[in-house]
Protein backbone atom coordinates (compact mmCIF):
# COMPACT_ATOMS: atom_id res chain seq x y z
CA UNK A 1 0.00 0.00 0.00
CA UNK A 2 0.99 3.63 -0.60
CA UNK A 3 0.30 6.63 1.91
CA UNK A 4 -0.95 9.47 -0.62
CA UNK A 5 -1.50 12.08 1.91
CA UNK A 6 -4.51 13.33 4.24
CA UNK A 7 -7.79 13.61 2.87
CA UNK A 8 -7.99 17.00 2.64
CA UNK A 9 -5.69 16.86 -0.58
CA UNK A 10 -5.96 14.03 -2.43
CA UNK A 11 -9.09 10.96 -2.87
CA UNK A 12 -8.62 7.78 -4.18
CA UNK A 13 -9.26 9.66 -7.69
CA UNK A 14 -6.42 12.22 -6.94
CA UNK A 15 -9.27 15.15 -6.53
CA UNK A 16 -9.30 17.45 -3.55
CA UNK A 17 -11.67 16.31 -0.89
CA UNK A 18 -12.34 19.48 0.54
CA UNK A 19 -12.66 18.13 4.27
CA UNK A 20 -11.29 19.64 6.50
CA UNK A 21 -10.48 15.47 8.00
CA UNK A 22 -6.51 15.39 8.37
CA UNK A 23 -6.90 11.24 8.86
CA UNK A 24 -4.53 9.61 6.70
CA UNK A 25 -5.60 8.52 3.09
CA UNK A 26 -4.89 5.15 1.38
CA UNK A 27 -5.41 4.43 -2.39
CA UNK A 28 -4.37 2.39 -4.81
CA UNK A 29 -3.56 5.01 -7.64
CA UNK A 30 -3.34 8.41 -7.65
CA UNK A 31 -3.72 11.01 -10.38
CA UNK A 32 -0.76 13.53 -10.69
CA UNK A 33 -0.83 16.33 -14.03
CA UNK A 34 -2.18 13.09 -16.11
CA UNK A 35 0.80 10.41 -14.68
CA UNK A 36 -0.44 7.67 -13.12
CA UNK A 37 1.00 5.86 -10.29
CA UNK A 38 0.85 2.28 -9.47
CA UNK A 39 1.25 0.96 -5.56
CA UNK A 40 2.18 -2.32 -4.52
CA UNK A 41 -1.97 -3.15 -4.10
CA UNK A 42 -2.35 -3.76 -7.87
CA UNK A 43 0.86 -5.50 -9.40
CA UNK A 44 1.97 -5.06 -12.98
CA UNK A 45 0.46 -7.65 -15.74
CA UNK A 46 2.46 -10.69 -15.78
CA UNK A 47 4.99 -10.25 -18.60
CA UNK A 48 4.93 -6.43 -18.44
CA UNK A 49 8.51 -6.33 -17.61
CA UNK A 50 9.52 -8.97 -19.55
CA UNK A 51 12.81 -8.47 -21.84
CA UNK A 52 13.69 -5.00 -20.58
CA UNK A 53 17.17 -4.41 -18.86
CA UNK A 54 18.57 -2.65 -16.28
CA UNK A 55 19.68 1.29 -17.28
CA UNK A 56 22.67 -0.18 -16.32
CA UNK A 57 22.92 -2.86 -18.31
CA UNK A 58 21.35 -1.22 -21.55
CA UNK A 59 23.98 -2.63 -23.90
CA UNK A 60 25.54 -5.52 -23.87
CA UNK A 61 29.45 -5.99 -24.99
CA UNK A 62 27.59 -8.70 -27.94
CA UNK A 63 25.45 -5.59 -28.84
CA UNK A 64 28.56 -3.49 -29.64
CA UNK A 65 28.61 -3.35 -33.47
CA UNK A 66 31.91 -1.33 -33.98
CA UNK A 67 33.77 0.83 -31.73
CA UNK A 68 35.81 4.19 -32.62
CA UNK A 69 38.42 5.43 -29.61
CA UNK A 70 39.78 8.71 -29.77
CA UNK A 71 42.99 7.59 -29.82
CA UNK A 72 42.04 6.04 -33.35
CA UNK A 73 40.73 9.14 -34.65
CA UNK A 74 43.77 11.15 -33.63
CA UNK A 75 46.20 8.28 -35.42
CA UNK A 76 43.76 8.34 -38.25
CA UNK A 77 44.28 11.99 -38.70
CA UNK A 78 40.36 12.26 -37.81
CA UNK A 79 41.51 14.40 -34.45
CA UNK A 80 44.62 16.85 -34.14
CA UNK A 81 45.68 16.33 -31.01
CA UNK A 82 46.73 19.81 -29.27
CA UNK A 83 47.13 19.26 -25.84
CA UNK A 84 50.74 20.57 -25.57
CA UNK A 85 49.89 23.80 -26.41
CA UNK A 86 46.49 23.82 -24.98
CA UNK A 87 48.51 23.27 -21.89
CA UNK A 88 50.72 26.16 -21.89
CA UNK A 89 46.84 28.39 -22.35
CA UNK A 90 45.77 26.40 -19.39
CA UNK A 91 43.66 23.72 -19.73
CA UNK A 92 44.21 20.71 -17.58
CA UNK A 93 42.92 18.30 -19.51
CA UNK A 94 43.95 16.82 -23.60
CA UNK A 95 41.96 18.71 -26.12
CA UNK A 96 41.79 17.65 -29.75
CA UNK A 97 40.99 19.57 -33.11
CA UNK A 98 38.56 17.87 -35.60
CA UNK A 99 40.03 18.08 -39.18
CA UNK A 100 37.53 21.00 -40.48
CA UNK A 101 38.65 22.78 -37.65
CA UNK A 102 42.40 22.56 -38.33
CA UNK A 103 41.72 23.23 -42.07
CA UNK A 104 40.10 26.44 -40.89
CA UNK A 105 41.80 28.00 -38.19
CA UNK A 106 44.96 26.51 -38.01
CA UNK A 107 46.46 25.17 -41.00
CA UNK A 108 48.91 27.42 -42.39
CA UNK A 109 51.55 26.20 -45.32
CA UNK A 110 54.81 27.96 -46.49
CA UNK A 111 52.91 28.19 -49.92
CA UNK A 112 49.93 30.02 -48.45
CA UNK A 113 52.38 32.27 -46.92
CA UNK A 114 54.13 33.26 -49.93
CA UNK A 115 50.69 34.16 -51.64
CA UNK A 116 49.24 35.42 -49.33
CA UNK A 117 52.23 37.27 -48.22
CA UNK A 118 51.54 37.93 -44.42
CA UNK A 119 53.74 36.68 -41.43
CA UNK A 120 51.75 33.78 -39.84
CA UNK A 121 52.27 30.44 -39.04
CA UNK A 122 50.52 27.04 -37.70
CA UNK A 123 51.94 27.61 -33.99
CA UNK A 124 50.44 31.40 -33.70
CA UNK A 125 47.35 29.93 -35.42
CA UNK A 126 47.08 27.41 -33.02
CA UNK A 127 47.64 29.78 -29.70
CA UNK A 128 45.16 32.08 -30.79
CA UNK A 129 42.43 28.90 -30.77
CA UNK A 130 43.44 27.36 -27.85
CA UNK A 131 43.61 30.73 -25.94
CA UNK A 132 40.49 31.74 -27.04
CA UNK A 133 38.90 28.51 -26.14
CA UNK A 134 40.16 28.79 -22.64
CA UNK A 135 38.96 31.98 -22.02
CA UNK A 136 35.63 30.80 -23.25
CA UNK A 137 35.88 27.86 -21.00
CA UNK A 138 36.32 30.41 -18.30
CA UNK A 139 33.32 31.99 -19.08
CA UNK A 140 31.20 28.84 -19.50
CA UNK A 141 32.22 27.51 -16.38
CA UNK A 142 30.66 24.15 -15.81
CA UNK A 143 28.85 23.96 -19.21
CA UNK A 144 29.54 21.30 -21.60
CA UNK A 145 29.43 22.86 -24.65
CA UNK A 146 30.23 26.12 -25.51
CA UNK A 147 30.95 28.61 -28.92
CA UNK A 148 33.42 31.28 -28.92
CA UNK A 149 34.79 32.99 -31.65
CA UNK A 150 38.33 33.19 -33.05
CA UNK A 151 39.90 36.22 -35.78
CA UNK A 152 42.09 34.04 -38.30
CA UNK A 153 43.02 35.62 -41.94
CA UNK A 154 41.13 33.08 -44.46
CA UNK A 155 43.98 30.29 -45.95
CA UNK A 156 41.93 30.29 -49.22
CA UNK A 157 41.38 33.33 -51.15
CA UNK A 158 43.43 37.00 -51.74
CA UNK A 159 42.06 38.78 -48.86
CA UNK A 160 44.86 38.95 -45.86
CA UNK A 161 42.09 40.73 -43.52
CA UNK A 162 41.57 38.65 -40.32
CA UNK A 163 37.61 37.18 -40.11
CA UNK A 164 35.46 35.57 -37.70
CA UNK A 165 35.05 32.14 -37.53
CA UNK A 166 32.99 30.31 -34.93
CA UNK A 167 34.30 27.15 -33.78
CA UNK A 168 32.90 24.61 -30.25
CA UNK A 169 34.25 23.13 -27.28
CA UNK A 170 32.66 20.00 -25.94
CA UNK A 171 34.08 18.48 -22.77
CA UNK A 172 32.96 14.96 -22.45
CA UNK A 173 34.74 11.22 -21.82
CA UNK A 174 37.66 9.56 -23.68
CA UNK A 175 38.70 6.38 -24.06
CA UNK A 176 38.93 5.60 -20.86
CA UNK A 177 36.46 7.91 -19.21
CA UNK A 178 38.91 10.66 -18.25
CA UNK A 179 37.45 14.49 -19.49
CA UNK A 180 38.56 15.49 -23.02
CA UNK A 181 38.01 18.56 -24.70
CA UNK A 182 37.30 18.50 -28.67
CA UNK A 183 37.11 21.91 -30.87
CA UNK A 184 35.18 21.13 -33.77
CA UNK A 185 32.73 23.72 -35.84
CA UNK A 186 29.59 23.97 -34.75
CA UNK A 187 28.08 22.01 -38.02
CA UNK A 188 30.24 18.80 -36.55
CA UNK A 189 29.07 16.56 -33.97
């Protein structure tokens, strides 16, 4: 059995009473914003249960059908990893680049730099993600995901003007459940 309340705020219905009798109430179901509640007086139908699993034990290691680690991804070329210099900004945990992301912000050959004839270079490309992605960490604080936005001058093109671009910072497990950070833009998952 399950002790609802007194009578003077719920029936056996769920309704208000309107007694003013404070005696404990008993019932079998109640009615709360259209959720129904089953005690231990009525039992569920035989079989209702039948072939579900714990939250626990959701998936089964036969149910796997392939697995990807990070570590795969970042020896596939998938992930950059950047946690040296992500490091020396601050963070205290490895962070990783997608590909799209390194294309965009980072990458930086001698051939773009003769035609495009400006001084930059993949390691000040590179500190001015990271350091912008710790500061936005900073302001985040505690969320998992979070934009922030980084000036870079464009690799393709003629224009040596800096622009926006928009990248993301999840925080979430690696291989072995330890916190990683991956930038990625936002269109990635």
């Amino acid at each position: 059995m399950v002790q609802i309340g007194t009578a003077t705020e719920l029936t056996k219905d769920g309704g208000n009473t309107g007694s003013q009798d404070q005696s404990p109430h008993i019932a079998s179901t109640i009615r709360l914003k259209n959720l129904r509640i089953r005690s231990a007086e009525k039992p569920a139908p035989k079989g209702f249960f039948e072939g579900w699993k714990p939250m626990n034990k959701l998936f089964e290691a036969s149910d796997l059908i392939h697995a990807y680690s990070r570590a795969q991804a970042v020896a596939d070329g998938v992930l950059v990893d950047v946690t040296a210099t992500a490091c020396e900004a601050g963070f205290t945990v490895p962070v990783a680049m997608t590909r799209a992301a390194w294309a965009d912000c980072v990458e930086w050959t001698e051939e773009t730099d003769r035609r495009k004839a400006t001084s930059q270079d993949e390691a000040g490309r590179l500190w001015d993600v990271v350091w912008m992605a710790h500061r936005a960490a900073r302001r985040a604080a505690g969320a998992g995901c979070c934009a922030f936005e980084v000036l870079r001058v464009p690799r393709e093109g003629r224009g040596i003007r800096p622009r926006s671009a928009v990248l993301t910072m999840r925080i979430g497990a690696g291989d072995a459940g330890e916190p990683v950070i991956t930038i990625s833009q936002p269109n990635e998952d």
